[in-house]
PDB file of N, CA and C in Angstrom:
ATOM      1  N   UNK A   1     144.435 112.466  74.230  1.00  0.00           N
ATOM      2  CA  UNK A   1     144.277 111.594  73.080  1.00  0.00           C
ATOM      3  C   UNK A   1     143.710 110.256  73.534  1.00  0.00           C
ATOM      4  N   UNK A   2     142.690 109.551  72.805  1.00  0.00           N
ATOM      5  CA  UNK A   2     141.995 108.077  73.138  1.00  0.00           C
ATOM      6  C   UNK A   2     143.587 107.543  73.329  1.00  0.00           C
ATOM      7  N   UNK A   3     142.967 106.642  74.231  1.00  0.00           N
ATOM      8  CA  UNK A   3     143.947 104.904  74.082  1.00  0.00           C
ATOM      9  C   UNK A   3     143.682 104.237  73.174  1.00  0.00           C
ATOM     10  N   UNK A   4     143.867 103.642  72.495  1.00  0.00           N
ATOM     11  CA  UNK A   4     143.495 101.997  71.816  1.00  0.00           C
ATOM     12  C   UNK A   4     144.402 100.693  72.633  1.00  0.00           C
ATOM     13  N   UNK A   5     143.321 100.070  72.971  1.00  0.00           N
ATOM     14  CA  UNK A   5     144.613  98.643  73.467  1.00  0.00           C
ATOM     15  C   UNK A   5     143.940  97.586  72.388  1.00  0.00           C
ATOM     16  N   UNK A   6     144.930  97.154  72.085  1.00  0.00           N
ATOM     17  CA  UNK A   6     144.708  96.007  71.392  1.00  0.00           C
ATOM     18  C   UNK A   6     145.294  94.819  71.382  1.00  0.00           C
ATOM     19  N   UNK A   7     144.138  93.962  71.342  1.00  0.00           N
ATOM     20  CA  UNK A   7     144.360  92.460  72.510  1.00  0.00           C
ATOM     21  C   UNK A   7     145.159  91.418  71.767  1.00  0.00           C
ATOM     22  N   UNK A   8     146.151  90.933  71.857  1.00  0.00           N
ATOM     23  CA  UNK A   8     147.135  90.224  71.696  1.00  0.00           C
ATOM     24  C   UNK A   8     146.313  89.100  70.230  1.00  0.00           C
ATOM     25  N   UNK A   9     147.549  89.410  69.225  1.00  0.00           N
ATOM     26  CA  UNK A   9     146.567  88.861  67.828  1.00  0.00           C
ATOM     27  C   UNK A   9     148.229  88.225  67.579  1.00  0.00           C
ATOM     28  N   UNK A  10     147.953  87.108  67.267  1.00  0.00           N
ATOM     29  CA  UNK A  10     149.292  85.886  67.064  1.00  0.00           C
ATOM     30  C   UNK A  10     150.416  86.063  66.031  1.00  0.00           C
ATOM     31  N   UNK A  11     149.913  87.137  64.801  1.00  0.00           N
ATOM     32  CA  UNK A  11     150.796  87.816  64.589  1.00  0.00           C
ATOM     33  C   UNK A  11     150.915  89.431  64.193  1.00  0.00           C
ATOM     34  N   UNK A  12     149.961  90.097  64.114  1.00  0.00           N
ATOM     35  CA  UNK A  12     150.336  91.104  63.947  1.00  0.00           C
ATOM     36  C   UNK A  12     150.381  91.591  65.098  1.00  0.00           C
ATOM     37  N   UNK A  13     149.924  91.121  66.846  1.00  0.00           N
ATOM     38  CA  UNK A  13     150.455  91.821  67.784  1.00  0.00           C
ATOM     39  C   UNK A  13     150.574  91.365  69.002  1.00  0.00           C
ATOM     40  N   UNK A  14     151.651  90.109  68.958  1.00  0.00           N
ATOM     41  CA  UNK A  14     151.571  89.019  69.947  1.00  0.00           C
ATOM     42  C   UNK A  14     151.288  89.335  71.221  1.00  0.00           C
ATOM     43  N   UNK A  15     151.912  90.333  71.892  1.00  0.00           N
ATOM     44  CA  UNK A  15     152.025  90.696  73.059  1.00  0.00           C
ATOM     45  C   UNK A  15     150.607  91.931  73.361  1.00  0.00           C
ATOM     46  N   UNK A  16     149.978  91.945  72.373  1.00  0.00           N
ATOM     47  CA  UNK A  16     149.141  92.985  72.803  1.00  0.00           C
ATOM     48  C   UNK A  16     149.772  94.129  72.667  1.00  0.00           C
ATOM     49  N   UNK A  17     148.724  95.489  72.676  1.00  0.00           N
ATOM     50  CA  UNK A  17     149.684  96.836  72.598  1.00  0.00           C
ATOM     51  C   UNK A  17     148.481  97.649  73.432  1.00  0.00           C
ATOM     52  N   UNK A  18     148.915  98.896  73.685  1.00  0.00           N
ATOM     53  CA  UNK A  18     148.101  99.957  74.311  1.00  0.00           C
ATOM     54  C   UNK A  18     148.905 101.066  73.585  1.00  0.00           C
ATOM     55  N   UNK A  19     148.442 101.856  72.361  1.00  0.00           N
ATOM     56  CA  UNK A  19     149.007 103.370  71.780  1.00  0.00           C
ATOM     57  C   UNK A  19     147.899 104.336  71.837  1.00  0.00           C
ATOM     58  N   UNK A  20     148.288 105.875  71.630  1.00  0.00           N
ATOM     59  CA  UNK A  20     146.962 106.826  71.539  1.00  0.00           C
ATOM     60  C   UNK A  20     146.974 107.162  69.968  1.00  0.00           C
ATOM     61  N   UNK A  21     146.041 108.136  69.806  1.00  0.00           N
ATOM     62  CA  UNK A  21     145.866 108.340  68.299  1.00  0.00           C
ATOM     63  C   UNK A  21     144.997 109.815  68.673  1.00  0.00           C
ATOM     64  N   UNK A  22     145.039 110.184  67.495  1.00  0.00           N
ATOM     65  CA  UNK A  22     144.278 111.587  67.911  1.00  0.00           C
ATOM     66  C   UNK A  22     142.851 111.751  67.501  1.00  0.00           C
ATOM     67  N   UNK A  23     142.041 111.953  68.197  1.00  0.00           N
ATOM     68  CA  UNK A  23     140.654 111.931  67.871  1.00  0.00           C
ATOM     69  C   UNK A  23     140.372 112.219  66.400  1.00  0.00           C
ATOM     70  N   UNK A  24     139.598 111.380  65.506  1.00  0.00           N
ATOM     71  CA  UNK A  24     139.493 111.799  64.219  1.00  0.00           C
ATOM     72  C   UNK A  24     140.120 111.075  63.123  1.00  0.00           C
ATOM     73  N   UNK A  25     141.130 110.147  63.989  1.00  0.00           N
ATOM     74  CA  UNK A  25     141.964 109.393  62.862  1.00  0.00           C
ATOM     75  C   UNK A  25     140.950 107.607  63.162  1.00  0.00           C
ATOM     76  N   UNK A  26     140.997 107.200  62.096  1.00  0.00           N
ATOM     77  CA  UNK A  26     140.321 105.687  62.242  1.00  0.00           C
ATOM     78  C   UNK A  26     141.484 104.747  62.800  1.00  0.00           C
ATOM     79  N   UNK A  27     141.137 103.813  62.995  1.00  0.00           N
ATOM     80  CA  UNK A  27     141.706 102.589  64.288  1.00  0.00           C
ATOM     81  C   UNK A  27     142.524 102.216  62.667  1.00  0.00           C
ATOM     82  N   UNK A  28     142.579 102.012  61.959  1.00  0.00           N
ATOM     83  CA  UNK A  28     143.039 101.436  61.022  1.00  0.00           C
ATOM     84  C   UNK A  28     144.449 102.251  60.912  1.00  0.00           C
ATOM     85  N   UNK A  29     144.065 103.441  60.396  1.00  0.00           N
ATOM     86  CA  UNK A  29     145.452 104.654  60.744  1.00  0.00           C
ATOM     87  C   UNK A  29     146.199 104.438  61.950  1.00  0.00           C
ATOM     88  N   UNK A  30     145.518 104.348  62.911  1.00  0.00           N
ATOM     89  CA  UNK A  30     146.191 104.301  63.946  1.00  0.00           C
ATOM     90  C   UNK A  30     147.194 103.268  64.066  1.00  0.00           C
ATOM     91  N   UNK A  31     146.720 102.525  64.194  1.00  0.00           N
ATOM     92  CA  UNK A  31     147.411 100.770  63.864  1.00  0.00           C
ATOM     93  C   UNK A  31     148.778 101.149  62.940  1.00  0.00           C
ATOM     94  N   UNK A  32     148.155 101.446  61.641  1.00  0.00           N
ATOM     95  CA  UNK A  32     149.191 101.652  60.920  1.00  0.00           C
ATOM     96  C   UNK A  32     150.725 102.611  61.094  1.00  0.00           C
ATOM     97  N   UNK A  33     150.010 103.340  61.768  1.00  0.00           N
ATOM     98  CA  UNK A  33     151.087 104.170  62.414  1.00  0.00           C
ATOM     99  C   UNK A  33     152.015 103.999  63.532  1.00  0.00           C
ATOM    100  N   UNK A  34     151.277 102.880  63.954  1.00  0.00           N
ATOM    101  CA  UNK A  34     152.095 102.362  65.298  1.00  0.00           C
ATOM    102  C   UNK A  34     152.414 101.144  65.584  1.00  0.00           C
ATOM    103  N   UNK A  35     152.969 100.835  63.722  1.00  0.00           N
ATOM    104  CA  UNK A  35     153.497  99.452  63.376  1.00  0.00           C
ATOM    105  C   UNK A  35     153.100  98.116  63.535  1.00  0.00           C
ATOM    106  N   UNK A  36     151.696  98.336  63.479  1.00  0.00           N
ATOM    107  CA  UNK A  36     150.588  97.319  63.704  1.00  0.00           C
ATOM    108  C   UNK A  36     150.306  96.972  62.320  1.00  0.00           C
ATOM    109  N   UNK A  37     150.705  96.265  61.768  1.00  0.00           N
ATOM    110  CA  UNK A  37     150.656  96.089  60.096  1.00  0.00           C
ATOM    111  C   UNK A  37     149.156  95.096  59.664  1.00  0.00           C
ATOM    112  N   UNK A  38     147.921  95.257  60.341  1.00  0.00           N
ATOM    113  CA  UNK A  38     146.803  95.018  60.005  1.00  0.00           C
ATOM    114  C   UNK A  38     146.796  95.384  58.236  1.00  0.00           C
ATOM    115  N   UNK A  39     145.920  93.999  57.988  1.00  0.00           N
ATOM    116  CA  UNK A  39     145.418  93.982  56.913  1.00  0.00           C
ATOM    117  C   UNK A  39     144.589  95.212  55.989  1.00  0.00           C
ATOM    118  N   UNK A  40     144.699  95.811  54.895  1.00  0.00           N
ATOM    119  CA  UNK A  40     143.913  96.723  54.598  1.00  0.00           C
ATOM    120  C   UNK A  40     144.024  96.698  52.661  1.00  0.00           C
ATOM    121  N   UNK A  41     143.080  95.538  52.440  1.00  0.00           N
ATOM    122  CA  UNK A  41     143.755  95.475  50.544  1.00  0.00           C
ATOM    123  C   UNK A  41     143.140  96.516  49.946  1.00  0.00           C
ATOM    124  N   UNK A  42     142.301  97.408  50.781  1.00  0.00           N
ATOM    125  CA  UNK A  42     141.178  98.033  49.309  1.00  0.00           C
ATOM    126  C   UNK A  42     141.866  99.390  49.806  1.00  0.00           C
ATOM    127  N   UNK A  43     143.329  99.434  50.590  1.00  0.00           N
ATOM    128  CA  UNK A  43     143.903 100.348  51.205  1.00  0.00           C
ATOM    129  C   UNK A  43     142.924 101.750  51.579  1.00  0.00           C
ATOM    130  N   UNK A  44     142.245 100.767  52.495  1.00  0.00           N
ATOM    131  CA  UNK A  44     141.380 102.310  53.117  1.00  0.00           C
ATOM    132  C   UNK A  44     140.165 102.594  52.623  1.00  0.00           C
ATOM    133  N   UNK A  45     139.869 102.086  51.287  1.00  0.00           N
ATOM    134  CA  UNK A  45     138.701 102.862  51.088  1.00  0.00           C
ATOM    135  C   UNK A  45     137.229 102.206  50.804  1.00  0.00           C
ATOM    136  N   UNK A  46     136.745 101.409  51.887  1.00  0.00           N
ATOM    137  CA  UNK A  46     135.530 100.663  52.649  1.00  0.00           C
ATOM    138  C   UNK A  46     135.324  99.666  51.430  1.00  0.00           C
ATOM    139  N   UNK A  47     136.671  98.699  50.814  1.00  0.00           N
ATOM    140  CA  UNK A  47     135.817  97.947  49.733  1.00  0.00           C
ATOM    141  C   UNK A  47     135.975  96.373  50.175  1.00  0.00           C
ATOM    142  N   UNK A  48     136.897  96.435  51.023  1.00  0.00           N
ATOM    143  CA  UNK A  48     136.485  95.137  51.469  1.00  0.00           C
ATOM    144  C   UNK A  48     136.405  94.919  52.976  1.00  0.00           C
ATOM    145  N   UNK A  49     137.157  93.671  53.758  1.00  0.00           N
ATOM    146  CA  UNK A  49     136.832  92.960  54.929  1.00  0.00           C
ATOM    147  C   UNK A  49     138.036  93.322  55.617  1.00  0.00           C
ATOM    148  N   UNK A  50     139.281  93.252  55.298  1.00  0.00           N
ATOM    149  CA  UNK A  50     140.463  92.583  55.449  1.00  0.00           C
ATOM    150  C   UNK A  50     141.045  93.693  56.600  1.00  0.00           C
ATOM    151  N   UNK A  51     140.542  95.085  57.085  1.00  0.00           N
ATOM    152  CA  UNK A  51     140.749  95.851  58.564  1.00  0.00           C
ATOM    153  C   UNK A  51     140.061  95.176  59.669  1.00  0.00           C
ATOM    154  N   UNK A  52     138.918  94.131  59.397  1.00  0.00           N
ATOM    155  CA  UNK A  52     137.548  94.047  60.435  1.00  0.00           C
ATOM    156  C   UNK A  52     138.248  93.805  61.900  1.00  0.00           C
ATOM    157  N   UNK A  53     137.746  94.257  62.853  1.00  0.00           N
ATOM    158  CA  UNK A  53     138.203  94.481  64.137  1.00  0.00           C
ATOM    159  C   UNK A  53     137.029  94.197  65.226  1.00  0.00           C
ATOM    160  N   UNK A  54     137.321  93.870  65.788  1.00  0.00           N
ATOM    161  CA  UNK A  54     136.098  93.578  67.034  1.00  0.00           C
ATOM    162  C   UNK A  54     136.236  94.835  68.061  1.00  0.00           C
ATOM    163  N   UNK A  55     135.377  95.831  68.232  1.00  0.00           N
ATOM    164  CA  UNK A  55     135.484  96.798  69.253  1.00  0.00           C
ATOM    165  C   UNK A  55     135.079  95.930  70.740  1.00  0.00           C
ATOM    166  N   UNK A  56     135.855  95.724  71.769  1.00  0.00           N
ATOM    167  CA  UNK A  56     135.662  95.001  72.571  1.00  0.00           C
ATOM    168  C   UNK A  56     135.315  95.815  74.046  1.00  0.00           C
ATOM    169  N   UNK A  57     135.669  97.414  73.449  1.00  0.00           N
ATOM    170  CA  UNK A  57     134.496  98.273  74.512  1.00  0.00           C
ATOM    171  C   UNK A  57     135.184  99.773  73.773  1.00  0.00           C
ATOM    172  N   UNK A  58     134.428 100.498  74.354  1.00  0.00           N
ATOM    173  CA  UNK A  58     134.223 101.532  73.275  1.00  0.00           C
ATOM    174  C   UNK A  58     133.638 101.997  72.446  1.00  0.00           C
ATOM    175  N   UNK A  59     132.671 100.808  72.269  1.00  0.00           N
ATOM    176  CA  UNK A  59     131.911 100.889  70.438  1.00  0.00           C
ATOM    177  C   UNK A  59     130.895 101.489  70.188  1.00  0.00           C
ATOM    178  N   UNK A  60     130.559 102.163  71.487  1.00  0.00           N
ATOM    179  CA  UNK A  60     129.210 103.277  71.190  1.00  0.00           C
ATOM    180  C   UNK A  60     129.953 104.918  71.269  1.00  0.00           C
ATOM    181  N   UNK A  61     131.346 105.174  71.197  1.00  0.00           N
ATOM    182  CA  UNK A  61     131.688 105.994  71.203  1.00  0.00           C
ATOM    183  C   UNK A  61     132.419 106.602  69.570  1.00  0.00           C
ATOM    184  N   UNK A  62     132.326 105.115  69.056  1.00  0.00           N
ATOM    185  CA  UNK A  62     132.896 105.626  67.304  1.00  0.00           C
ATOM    186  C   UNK A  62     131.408 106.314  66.436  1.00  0.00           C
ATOM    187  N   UNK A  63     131.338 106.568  65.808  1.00  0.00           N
ATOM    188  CA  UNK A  63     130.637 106.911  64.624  1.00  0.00           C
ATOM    189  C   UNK A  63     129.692 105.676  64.506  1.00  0.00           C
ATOM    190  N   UNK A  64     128.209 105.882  63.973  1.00  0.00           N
ATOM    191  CA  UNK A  64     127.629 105.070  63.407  1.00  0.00           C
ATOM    192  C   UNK A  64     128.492 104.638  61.781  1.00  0.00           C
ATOM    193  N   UNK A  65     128.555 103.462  61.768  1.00  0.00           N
ATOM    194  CA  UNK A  65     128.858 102.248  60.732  1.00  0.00           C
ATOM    195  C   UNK A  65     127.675 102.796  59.494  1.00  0.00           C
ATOM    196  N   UNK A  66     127.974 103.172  58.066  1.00  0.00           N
ATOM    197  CA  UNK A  66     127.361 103.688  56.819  1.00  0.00           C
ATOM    198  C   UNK A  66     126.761 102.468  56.272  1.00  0.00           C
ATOM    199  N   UNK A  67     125.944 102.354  55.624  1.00  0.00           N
ATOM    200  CA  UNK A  67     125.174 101.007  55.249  1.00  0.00           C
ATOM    201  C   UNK A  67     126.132 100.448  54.476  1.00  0.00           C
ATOM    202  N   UNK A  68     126.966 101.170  53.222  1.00  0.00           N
ATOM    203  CA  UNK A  68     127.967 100.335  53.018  1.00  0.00           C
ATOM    204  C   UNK A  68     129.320  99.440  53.816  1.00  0.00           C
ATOM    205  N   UNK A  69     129.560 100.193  54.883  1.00  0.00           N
ATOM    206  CA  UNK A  69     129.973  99.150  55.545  1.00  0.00           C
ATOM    207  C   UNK A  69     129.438  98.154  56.359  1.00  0.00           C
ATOM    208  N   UNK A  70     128.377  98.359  56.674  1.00  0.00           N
ATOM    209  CA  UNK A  70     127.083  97.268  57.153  1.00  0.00           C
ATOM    210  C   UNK A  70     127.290  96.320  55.798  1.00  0.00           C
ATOM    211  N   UNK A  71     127.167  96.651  54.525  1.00  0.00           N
ATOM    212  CA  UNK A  71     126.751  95.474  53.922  1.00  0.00           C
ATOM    213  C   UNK A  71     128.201  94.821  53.685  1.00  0.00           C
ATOM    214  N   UNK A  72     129.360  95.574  53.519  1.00  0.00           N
ATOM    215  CA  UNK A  72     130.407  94.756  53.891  1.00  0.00           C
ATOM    216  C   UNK A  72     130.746  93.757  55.170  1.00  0.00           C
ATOM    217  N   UNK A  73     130.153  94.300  56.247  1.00  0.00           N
ATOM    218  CA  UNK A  73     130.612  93.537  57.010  1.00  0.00           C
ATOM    219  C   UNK A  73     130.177  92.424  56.697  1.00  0.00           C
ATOM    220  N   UNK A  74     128.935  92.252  56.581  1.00  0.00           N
ATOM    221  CA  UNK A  74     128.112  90.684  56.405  1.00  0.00           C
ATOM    222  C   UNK A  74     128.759  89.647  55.825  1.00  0.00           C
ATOM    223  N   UNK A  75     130.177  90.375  55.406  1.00  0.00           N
ATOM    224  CA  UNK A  75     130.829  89.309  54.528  1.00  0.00           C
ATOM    225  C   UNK A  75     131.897  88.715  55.256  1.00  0.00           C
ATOM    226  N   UNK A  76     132.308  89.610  56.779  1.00  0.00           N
ATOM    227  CA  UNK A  76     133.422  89.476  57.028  1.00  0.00           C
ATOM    228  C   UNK A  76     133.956  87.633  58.294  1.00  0.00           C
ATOM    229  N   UNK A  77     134.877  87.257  58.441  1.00  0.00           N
ATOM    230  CA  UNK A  77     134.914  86.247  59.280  1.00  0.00           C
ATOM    231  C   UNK A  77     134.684  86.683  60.303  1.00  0.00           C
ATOM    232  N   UNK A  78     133.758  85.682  61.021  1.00  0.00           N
ATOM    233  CA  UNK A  78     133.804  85.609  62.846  1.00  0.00           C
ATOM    234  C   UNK A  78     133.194  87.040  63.066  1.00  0.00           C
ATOM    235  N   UNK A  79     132.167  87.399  62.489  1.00  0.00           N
ATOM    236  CA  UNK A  79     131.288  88.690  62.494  1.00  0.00           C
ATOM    237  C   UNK A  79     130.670  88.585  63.645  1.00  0.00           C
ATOM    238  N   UNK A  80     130.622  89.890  64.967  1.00  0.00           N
ATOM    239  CA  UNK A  80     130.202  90.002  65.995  1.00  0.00           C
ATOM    240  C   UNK A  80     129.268  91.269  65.505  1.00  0.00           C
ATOM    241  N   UNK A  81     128.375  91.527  67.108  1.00  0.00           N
ATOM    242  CA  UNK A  81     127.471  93.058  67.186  1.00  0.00           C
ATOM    243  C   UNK A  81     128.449  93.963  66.771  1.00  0.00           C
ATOM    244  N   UNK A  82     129.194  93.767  67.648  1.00  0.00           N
ATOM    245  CA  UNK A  82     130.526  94.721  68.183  1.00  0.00           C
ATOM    246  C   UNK A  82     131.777  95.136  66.513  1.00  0.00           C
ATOM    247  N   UNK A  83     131.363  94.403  66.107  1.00  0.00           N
ATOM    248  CA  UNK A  83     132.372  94.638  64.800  1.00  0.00           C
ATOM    249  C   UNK A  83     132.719  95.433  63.452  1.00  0.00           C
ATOM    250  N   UNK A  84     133.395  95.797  63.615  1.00  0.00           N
ATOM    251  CA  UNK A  84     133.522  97.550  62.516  1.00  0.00           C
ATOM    252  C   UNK A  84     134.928  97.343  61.733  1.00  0.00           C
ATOM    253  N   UNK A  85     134.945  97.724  60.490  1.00  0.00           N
ATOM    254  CA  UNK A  85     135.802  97.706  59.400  1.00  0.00           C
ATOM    255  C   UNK A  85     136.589  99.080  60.324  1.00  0.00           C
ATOM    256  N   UNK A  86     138.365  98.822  60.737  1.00  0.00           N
ATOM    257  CA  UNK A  86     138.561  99.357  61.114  1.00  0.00           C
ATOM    258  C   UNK A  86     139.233 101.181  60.191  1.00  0.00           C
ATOM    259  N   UNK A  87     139.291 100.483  58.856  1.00  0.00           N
ATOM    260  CA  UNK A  87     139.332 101.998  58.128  1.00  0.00           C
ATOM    261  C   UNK A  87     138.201 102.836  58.357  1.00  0.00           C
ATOM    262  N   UNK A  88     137.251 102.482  58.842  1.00  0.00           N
ATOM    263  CA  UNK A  88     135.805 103.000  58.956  1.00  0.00           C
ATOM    264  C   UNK A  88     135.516 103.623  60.213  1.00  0.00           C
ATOM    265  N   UNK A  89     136.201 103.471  61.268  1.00  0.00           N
ATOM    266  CA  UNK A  89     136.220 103.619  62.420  1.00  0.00           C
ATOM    267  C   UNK A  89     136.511 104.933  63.286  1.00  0.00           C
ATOM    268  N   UNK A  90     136.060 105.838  62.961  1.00  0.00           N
ATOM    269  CA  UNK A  90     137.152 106.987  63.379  1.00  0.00           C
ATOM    270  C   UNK A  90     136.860 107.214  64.774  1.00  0.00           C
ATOM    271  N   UNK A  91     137.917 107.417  66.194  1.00  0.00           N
ATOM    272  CA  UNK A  91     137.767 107.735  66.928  1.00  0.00           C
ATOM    273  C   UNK A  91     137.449 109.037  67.691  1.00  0.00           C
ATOM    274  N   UNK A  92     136.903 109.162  68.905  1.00  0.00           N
ATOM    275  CA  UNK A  92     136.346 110.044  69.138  1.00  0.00           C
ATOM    276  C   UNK A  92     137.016 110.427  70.257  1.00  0.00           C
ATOM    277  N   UNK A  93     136.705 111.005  71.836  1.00  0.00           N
ATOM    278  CA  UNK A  93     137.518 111.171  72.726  1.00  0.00           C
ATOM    279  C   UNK A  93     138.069 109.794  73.876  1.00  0.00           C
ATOM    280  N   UNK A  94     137.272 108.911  73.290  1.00  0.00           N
ATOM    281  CA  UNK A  94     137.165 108.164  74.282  1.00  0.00           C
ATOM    282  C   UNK A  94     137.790 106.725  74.161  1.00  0.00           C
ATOM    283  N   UNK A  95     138.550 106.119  75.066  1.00  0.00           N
ATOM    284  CA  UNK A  95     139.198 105.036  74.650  1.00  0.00           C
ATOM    285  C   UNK A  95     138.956 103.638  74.313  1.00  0.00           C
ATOM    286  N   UNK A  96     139.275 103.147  73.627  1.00  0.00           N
ATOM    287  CA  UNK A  96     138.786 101.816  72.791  1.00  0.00           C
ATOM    288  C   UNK A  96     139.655 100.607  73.212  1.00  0.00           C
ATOM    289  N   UNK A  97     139.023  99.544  72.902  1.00  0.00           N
ATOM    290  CA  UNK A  97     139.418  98.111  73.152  1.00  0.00           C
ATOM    291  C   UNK A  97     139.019  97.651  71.293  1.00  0.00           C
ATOM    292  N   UNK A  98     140.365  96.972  70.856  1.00  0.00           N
ATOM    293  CA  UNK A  98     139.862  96.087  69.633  1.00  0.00           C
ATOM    294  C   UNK A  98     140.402  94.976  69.303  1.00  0.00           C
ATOM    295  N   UNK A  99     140.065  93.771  69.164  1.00  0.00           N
ATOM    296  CA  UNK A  99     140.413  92.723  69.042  1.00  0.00           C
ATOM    297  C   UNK A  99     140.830  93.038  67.343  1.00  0.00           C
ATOM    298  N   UNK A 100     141.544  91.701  67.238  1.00  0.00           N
ATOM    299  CA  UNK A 100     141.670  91.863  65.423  1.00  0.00           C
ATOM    300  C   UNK A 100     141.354  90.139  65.451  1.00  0.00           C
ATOM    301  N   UNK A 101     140.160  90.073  64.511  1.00  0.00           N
ATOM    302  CA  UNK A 101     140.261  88.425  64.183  1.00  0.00           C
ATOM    303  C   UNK A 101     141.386  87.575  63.805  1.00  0.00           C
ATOM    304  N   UNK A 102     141.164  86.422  64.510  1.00  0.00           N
ATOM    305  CA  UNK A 102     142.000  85.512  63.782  1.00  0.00           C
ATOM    306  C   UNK A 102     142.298  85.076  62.511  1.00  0.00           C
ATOM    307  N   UNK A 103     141.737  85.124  61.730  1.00  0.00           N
ATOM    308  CA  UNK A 103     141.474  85.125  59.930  1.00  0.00           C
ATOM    309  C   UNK A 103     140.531  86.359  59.408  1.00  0.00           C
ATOM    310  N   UNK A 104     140.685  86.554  58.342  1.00  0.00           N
ATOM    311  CA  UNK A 104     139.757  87.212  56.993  1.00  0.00           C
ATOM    312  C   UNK A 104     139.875  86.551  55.735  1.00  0.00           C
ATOM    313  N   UNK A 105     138.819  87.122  54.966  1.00  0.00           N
ATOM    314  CA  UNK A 105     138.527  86.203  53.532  1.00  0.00           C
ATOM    315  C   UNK A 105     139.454  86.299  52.949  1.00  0.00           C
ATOM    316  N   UNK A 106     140.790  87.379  52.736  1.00  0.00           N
ATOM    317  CA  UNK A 106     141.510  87.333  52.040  1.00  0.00           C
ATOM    318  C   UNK A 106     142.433  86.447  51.750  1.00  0.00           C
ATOM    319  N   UNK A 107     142.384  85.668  50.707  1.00  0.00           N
ATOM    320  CA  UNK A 107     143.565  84.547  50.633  1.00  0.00           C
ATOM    321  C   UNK A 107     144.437  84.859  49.806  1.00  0.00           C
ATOM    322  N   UNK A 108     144.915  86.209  49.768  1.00  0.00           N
ATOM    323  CA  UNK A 108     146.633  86.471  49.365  1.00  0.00           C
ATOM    324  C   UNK A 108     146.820  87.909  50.052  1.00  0.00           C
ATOM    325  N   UNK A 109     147.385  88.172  51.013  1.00  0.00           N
ATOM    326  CA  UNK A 109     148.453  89.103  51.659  1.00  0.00           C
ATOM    327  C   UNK A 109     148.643  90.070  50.720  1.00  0.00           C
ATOM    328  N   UNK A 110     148.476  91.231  51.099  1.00  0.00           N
ATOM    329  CA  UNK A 110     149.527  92.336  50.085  1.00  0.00           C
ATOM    330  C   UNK A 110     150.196  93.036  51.099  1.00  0.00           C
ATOM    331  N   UNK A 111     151.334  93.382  50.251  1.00  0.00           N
ATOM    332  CA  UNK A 111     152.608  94.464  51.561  1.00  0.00           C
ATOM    333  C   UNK A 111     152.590  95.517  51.108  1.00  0.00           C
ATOM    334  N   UNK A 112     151.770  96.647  52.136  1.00  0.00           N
ATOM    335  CA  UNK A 112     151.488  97.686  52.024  1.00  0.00           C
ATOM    336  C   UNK A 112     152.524  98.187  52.474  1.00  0.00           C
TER     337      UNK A 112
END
């Protein structure tokens, strides 16, 4: 199963984490499953910003990015090359690095 490590984010994952996931599930699932309570308002289904993740190596091993999430991203904070809506993301065999930004546009929280 991939690794995901994911690099220490101030609150949803102070200390950083390293979990696996099974090829096929998106970084977003994953997260979610392994009590990483990342942002996700359009719950999953590519309508807004609020998963965006920085692939910080790995990122030629996910799936090409669909123009709709290309044109979402353009919206998202602190937009890198490297950066993919992580509901969008599905992994493949190979292990990933993802930052989670410090902010997104969303200015009200929902508790999923």
């Amino acid at each position: 199963m991939p690794v995901i490590k994911i690099l220490p984010h101030h609150e949803y994952c102070p200390e950083g984490a390293e979990i696996t996931a099974p090829a096929g599930t998106s970084i977003c699932e994953a997260l979610l499953d392994n009590d990483i309570m990342i942002e996700h308002a359009c719950d999953m289904s590519c309508a807004c910003t609020t998963c965006h993740v920085i692939v910080r190596q790995g990122f030629a091993s996910l799936g090409e990015a669909e123009e709709e999430e290309e044109d979402l991203l353009d919206r998202a904070w602190g937009l890198e090359p490297q950066s993919r809506l992580s509901c969008q993301a599905i992994l493949a065999q190979a292990d990933v690095t993802v930052e989670i930004p410090r902010y997104t546009i969303n200015h009200a929280r929902e508790n999923h």
